[in-house]
N, C-alpha and C. Protein backbone atom coordinates (compact mmCIF):
# COMPACT_ATOMS: atom_id res chain seq x y z
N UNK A 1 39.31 -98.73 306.65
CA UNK A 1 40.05 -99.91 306.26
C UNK A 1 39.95 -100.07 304.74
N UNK A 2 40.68 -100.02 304.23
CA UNK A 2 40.83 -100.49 302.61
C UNK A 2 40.85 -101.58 302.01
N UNK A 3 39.86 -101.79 300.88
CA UNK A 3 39.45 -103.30 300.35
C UNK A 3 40.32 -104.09 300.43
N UNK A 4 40.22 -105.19 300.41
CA UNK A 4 41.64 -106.17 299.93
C UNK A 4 41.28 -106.49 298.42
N UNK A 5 40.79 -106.55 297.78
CA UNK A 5 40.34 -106.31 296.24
C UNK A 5 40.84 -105.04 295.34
N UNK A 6 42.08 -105.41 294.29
CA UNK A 6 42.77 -104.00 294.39
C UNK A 6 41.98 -103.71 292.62
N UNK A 7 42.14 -102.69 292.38
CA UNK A 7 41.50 -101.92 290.87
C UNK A 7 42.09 -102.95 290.15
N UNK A 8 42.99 -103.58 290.01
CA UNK A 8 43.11 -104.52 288.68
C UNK A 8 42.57 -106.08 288.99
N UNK A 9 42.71 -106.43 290.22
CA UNK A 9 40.93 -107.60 290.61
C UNK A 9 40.00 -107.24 289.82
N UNK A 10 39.66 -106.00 290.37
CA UNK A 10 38.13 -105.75 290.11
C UNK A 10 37.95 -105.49 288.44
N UNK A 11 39.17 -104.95 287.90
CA UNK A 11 39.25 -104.89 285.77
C UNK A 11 39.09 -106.06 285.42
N UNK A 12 39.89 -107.33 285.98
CA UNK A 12 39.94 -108.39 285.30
C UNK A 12 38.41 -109.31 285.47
N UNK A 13 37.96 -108.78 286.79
CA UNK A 13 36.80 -109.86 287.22
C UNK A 13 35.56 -108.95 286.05
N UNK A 14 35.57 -108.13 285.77
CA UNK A 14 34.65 -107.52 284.89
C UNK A 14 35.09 -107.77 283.57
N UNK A 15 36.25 -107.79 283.21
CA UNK A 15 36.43 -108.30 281.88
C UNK A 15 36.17 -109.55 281.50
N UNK A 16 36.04 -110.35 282.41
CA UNK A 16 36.25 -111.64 282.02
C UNK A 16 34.40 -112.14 282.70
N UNK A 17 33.87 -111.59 282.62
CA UNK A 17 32.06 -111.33 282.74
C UNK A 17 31.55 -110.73 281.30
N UNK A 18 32.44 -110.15 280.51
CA UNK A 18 32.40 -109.29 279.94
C UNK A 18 32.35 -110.72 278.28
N UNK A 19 33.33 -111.36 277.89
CA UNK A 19 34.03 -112.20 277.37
C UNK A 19 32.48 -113.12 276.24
N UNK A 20 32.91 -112.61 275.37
CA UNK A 20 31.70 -113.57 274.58
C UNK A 20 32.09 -114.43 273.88
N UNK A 21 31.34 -114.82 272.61
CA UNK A 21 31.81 -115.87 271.50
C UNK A 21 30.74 -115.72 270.53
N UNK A 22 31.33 -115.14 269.58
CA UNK A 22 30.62 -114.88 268.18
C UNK A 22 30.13 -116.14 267.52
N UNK A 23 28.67 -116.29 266.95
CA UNK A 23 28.40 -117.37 266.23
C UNK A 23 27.38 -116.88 264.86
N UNK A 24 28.12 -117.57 264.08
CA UNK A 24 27.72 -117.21 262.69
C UNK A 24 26.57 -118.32 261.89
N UNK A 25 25.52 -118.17 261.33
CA UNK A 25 24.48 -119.28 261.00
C UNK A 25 24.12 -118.80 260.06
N UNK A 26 23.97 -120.34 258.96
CA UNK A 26 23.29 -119.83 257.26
C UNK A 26 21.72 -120.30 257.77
N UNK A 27 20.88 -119.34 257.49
CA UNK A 27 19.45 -120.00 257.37
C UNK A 27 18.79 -119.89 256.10
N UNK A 28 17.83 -120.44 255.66
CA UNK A 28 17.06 -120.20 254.50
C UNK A 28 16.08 -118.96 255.14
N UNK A 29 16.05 -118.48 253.63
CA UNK A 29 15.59 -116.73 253.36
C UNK A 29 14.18 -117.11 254.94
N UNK A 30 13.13 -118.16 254.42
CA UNK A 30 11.95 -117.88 254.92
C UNK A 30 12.29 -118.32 256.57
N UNK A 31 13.46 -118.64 256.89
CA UNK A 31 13.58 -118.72 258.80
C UNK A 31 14.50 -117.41 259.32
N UNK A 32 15.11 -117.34 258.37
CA UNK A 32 15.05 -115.49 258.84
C UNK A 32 14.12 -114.44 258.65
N UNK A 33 13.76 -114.44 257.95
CA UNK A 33 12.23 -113.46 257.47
C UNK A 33 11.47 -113.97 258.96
N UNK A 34 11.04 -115.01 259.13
CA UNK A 34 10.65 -115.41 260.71
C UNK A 34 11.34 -114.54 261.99
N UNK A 35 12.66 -115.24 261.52
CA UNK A 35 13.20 -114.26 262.82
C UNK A 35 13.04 -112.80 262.94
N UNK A 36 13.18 -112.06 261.72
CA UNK A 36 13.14 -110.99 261.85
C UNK A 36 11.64 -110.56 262.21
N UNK A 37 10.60 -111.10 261.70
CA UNK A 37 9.25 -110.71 261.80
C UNK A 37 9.03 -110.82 263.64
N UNK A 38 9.58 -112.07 264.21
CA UNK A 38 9.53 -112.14 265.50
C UNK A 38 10.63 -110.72 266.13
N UNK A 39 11.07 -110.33 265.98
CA UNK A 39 11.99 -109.81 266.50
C UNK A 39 11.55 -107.94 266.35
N UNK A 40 10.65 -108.06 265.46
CA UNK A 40 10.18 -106.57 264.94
C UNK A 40 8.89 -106.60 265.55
N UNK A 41 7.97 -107.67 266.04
CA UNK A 41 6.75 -107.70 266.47
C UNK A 41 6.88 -107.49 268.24
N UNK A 42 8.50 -108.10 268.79
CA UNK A 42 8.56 -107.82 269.97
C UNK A 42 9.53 -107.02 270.76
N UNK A 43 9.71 -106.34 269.70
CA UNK A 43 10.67 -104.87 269.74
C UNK A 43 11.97 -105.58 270.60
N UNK A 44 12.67 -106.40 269.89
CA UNK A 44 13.70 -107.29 270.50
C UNK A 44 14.87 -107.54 269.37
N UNK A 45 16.36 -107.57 269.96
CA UNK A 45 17.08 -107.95 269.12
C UNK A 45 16.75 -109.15 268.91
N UNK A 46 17.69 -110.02 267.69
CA UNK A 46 18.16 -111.23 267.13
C UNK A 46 18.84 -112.26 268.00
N UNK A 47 19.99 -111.53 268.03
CA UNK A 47 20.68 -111.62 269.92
C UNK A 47 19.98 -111.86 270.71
N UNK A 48 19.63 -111.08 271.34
CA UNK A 48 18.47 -111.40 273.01
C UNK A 48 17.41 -112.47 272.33
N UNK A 49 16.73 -112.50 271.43
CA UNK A 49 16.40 -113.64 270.99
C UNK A 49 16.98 -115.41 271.03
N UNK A 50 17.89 -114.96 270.60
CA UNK A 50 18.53 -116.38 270.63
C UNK A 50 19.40 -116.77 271.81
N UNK A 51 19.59 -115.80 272.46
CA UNK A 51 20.49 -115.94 273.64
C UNK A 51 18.76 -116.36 274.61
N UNK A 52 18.09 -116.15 274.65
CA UNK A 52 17.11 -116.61 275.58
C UNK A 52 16.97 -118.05 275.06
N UNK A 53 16.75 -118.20 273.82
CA UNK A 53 16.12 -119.62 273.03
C UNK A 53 17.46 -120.87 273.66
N UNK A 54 18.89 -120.28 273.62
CA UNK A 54 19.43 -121.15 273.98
C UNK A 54 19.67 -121.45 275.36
N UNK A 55 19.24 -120.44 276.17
CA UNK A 55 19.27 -120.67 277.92
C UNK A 55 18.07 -121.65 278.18
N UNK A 56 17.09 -121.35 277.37
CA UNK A 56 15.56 -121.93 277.14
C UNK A 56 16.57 -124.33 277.07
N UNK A 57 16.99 -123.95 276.02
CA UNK A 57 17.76 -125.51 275.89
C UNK A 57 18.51 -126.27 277.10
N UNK A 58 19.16 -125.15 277.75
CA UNK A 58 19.89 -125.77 279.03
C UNK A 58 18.83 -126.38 279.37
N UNK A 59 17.73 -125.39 279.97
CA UNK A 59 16.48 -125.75 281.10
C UNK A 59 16.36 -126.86 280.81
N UNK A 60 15.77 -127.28 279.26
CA UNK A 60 15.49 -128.60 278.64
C UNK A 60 15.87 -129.89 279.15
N UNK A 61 17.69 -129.33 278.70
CA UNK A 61 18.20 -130.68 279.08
C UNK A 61 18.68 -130.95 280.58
N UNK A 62 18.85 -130.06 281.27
CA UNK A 62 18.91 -130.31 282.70
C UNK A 62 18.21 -129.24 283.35
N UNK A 63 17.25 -129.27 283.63
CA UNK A 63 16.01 -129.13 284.35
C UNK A 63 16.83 -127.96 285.60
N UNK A 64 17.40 -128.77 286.57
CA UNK A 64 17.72 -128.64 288.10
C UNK A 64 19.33 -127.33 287.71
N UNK A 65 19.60 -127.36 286.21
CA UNK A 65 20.75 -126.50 286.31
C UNK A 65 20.38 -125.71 285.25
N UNK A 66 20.01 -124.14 285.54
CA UNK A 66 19.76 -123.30 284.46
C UNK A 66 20.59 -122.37 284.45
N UNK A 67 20.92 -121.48 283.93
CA UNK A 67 21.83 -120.41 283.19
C UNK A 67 21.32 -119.26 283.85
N UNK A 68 21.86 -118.39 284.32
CA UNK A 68 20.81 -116.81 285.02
C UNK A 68 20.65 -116.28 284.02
N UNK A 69 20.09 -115.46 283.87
CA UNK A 69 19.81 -114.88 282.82
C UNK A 69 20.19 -113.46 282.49
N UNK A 70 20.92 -113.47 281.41
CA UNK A 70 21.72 -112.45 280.76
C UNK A 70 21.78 -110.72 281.36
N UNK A 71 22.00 -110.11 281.89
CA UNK A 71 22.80 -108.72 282.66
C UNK A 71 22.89 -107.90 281.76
């Protein structure tokens, strides 16, 4: 029997999983020098850094609704 889910379902449902949003931030020299020092001490991007720090904020503000965590 053959899926009912045809190859362009399944392109669009992955593209659109796929779908980000670029964000750009001025910091002073000594909170990047931070970041980077954190980020070189835990063999981790900048990215995965801050993408945790801000899932970390959901938790914060609503407790009972968190974000899964990044794939």
């Amino acid at each position: 029997m053959a899926s009912s889910v045809t190859r362009r379902q399944l392109h669009m449902a992955t593209t659109e999983q796929r779908k980000v949003e670029h964000l750009n931030v001025r910091l002073p020299v000594s909170e990047m020098a931070i970041l980077r020092n954190y980020c070189e001490a835990n063999q981790r991007s900048q990215s995965d850094v801050i993408r945790e720090f801000i899932r970390s904020l959901s938790a914060a503000v609503n407790p009972s609704s968190t974000l899964p965590p990044d794939s």
